[in-house]
N, C-alpha and C. Protein backbone atom coordinates (compact mmCIF):
# COMPACT_ATOMS: atom_id res chain seq x y z
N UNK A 1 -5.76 -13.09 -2.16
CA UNK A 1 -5.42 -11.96 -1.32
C UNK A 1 -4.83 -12.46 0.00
N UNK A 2 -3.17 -11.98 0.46
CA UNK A 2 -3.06 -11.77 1.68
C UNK A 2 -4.06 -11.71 2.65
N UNK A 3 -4.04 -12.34 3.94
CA UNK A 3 -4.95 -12.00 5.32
C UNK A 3 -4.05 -10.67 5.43
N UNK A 4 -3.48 -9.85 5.80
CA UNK A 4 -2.99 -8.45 6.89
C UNK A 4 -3.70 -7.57 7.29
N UNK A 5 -3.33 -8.28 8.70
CA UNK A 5 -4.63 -7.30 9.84
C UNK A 5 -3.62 -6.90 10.97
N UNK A 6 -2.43 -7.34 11.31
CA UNK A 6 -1.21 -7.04 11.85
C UNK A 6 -0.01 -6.65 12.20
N UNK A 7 1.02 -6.21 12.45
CA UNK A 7 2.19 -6.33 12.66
C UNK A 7 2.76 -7.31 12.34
N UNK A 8 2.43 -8.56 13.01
CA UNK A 8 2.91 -9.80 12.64
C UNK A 8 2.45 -10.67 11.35
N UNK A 9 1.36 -9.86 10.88
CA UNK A 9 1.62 -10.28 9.21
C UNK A 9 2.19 -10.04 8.17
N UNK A 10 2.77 -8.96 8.71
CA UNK A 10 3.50 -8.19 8.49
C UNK A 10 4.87 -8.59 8.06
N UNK A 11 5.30 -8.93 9.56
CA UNK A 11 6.34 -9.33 9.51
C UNK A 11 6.72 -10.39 9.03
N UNK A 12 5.51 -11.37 8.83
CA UNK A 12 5.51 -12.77 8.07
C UNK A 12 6.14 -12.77 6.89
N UNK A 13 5.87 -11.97 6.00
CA UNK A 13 5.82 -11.50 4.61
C UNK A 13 7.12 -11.24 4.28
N UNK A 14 8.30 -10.65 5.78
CA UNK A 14 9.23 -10.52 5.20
C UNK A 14 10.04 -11.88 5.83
N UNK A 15 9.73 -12.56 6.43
CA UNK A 15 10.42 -13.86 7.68
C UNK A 15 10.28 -14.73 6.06
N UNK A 16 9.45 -15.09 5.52
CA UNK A 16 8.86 -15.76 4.46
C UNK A 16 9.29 -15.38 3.42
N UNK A 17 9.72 -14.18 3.15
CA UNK A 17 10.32 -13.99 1.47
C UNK A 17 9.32 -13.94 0.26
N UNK A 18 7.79 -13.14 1.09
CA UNK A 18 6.67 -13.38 0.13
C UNK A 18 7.33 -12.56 -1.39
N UNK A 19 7.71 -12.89 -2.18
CA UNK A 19 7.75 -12.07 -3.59
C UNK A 19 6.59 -11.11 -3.86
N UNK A 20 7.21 -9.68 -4.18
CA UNK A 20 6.20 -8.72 -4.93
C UNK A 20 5.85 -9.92 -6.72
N UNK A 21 4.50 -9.72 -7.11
CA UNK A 21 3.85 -10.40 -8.22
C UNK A 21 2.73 -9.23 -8.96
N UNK A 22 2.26 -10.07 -9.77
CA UNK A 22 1.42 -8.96 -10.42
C UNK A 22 0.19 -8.42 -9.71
N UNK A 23 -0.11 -9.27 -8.44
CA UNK A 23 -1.55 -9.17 -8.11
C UNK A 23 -0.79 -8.47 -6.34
N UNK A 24 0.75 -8.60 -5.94
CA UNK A 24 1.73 -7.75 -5.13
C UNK A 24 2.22 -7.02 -5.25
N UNK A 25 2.52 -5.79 -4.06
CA UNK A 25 3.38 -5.18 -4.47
C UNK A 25 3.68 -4.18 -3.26
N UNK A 26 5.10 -3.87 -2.84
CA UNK A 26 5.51 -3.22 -1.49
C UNK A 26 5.82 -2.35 -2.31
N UNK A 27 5.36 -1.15 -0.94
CA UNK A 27 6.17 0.51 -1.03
C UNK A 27 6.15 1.04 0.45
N UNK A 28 7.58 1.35 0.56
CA UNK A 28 8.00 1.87 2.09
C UNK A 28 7.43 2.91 2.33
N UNK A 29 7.25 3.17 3.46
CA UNK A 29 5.84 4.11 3.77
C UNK A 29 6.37 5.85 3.36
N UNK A 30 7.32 6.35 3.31
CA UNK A 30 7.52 7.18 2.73
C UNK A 30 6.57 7.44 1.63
N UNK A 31 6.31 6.70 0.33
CA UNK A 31 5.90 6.65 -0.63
C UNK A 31 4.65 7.47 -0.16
N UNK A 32 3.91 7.30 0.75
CA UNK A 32 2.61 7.82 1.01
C UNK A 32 3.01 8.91 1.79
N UNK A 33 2.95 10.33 0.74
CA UNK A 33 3.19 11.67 1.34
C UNK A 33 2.13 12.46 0.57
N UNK A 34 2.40 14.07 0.98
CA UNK A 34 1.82 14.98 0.93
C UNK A 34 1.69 15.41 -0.62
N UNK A 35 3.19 15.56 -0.91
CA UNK A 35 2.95 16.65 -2.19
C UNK A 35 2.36 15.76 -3.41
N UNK A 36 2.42 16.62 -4.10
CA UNK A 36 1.48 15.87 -5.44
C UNK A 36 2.04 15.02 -6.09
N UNK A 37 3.42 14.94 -6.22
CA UNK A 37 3.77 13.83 -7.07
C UNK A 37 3.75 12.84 -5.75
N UNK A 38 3.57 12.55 -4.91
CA UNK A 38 3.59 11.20 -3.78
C UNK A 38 1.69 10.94 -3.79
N UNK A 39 0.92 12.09 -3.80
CA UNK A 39 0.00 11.85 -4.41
C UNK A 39 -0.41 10.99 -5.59
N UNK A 40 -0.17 11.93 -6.80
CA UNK A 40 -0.42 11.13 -8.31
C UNK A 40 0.70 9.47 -8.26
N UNK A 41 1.50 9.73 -7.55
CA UNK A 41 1.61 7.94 -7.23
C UNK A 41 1.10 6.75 -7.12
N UNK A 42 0.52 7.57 -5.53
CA UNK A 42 -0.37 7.18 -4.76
C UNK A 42 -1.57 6.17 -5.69
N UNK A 43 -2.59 7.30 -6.36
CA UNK A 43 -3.21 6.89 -7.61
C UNK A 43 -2.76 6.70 -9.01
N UNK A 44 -1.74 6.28 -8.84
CA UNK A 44 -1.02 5.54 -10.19
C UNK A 44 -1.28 4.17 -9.95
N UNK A 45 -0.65 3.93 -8.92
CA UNK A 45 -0.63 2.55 -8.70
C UNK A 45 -1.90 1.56 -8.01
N UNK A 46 -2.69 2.57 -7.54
CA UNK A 46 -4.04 2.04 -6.97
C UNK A 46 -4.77 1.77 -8.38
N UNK A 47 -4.66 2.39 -9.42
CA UNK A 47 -5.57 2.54 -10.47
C UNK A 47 -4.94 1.31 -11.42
N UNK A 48 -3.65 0.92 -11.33
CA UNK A 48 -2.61 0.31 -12.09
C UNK A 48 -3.51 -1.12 -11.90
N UNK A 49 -3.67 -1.52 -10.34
CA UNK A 49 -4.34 -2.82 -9.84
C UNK A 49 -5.88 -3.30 -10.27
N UNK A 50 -6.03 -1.87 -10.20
CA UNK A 50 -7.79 -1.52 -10.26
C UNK A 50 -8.01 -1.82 -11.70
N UNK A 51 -7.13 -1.83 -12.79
CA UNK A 51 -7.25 -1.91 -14.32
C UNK A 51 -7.07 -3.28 -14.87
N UNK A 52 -5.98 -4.07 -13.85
CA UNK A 52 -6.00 -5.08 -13.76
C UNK A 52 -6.47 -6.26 -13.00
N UNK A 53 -5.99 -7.55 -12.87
CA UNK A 53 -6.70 -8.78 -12.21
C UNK A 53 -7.16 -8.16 -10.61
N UNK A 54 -6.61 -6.83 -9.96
CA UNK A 54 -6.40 -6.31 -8.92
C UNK A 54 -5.69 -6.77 -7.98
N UNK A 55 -5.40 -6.85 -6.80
CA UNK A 55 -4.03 -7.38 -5.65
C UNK A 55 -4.04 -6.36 -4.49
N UNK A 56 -3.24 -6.49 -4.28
CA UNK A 56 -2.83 -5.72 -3.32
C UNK A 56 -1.22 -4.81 -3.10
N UNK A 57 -1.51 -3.58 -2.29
CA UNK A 57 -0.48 -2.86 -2.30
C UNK A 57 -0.11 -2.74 -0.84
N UNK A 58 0.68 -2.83 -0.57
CA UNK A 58 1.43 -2.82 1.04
C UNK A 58 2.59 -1.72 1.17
N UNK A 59 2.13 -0.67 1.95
CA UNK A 59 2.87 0.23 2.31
C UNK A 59 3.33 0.26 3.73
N UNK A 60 4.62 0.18 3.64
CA UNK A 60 5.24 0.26 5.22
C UNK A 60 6.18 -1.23 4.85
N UNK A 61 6.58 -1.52 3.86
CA UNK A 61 7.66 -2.83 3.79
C UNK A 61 8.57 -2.28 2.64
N UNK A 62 9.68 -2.15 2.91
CA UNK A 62 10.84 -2.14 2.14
C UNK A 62 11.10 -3.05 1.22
N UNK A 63 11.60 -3.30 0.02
CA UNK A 63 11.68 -4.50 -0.49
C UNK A 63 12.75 -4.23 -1.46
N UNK A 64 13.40 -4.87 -2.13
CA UNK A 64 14.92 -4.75 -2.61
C UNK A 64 14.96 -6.35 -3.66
N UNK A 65 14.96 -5.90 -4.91
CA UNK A 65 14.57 -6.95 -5.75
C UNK A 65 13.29 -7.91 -5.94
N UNK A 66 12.10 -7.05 -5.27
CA UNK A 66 10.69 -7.70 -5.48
C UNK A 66 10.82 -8.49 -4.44
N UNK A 67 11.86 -8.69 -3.19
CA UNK A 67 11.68 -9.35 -1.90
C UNK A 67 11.97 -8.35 -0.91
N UNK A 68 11.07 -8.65 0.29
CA UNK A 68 10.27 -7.68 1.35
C UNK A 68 11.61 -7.76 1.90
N UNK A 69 12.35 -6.73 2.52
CA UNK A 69 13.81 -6.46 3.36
C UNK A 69 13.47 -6.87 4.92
N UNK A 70 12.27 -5.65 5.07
CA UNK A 70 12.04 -5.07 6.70
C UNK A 70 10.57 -4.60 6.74
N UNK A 71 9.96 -4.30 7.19
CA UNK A 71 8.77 -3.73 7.50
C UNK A 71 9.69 -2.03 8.33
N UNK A 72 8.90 -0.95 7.72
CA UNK A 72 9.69 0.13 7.67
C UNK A 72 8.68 0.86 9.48
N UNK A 73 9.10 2.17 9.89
CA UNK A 73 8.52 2.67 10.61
C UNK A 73 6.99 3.72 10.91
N UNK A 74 6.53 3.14 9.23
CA UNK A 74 4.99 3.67 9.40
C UNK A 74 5.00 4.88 8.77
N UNK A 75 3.69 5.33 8.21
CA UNK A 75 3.35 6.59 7.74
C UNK A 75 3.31 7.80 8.45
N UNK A 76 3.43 8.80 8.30
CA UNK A 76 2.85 9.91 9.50
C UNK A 76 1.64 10.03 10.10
N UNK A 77 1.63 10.08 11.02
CA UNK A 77 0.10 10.20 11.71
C UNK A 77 -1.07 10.78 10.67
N UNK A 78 -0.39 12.26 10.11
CA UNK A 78 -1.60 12.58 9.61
C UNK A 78 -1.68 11.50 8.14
N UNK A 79 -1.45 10.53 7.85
CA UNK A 79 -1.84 9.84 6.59
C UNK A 79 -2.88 8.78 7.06
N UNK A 80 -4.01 9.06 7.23
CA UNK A 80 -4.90 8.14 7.51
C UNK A 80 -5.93 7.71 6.46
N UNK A 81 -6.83 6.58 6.91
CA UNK A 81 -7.22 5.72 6.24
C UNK A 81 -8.22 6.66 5.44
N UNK A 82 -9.15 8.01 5.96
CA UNK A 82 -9.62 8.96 5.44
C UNK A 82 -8.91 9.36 4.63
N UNK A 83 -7.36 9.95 4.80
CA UNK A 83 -6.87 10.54 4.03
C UNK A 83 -6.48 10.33 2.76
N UNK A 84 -6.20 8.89 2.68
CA UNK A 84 -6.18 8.35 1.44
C UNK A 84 -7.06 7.88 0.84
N UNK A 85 -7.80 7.37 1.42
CA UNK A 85 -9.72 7.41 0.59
C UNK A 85 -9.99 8.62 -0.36
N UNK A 86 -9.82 10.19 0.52
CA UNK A 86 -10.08 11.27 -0.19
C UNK A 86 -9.32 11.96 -1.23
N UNK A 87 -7.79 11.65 -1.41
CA UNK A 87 -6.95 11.66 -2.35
C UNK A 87 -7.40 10.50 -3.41
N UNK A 88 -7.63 9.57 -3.26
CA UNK A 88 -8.02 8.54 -4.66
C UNK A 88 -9.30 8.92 -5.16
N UNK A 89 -10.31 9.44 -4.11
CA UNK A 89 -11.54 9.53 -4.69
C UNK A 89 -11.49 10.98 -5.49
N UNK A 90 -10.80 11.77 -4.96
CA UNK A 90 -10.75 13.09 -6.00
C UNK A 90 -9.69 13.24 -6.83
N UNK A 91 -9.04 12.18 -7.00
CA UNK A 91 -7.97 12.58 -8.31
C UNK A 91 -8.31 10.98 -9.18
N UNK A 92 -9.40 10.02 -8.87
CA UNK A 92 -9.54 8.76 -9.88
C UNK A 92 -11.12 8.66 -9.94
N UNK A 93 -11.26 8.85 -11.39
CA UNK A 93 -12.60 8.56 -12.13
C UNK A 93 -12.69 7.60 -13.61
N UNK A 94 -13.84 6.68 -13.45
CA UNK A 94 -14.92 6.64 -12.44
C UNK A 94 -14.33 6.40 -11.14
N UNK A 95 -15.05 6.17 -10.05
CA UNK A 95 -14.73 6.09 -8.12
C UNK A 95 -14.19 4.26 -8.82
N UNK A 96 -12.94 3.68 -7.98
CA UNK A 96 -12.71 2.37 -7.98
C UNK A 96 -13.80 1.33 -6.87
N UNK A 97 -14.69 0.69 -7.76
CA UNK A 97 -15.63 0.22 -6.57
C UNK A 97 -14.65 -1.67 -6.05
N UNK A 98 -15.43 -1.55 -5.09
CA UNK A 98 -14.13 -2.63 -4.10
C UNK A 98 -13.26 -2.49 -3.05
N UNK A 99 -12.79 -0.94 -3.26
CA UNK A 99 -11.15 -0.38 -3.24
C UNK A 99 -11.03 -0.87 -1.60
N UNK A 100 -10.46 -1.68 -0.91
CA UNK A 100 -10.45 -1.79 0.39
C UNK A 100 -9.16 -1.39 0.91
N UNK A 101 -9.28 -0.36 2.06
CA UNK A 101 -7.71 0.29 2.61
C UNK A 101 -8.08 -0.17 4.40
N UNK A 102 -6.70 -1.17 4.60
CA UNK A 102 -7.06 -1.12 5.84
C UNK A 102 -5.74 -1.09 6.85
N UNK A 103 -5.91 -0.07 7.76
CA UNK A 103 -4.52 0.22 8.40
C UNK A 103 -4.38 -0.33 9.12
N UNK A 104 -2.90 -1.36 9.43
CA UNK A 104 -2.40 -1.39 10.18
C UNK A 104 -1.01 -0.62 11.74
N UNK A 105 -1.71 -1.04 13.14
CA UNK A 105 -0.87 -0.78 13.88
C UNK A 105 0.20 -0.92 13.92
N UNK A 106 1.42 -0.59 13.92
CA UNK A 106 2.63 -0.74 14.00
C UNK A 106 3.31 -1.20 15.40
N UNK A 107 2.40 -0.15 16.37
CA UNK A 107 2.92 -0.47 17.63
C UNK A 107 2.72 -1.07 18.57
């Protein structure tokens, strides 16, 4: 597992050319929205990891052939670390035990 606790680990990832892999994987923060299909995404791909060896998912990096472009301008305020806890926990059963979401500052 990646350390990302930063901005600047952020940005590492793309300075570095970390490759998306099976246990990686970027989605520009768009991806994390409201309606239901950005939802059932949401828990597509959390559950996708969770079924497998598990990894990690990084939202807020652009990436263009499985290599990181840019680090993008962040989710909307209201998408918080609650908020997506409570979307996975009521649309994925059994509950994914482990599941760690941790937000980073942008600014």
């Amino acid at each position: 597992m990646l350390k990302l606790e930063n901005n600047s680990d952020l940005q590492r990832l793309v300075k570095e050319q970390i490759q998306e892999s099976v246990a990686l994987d970027y989605k520009a923060s768009p991806a994390l929205g409201k309606s239901d299909n950005q939802r059932n995404e949401l828990c597509k791909d959390v559950t996708a990891f969770a079924n497998s060896a598990g990894g990690q998912i990084v939202y807020g990096i652009v990436e263009e052939g499985g290599l990181p472009t840019k680090v993008d301008d962040g989710a909307d305020a209201t998408i918080t670390k609650e908020w997506i806890e409570q979307v996975i926990d009521s649309r994925v059963q059994p509950r994914i035990e482990g599941l760690v979401i941790t937000p980073i500052q942008l600014a």
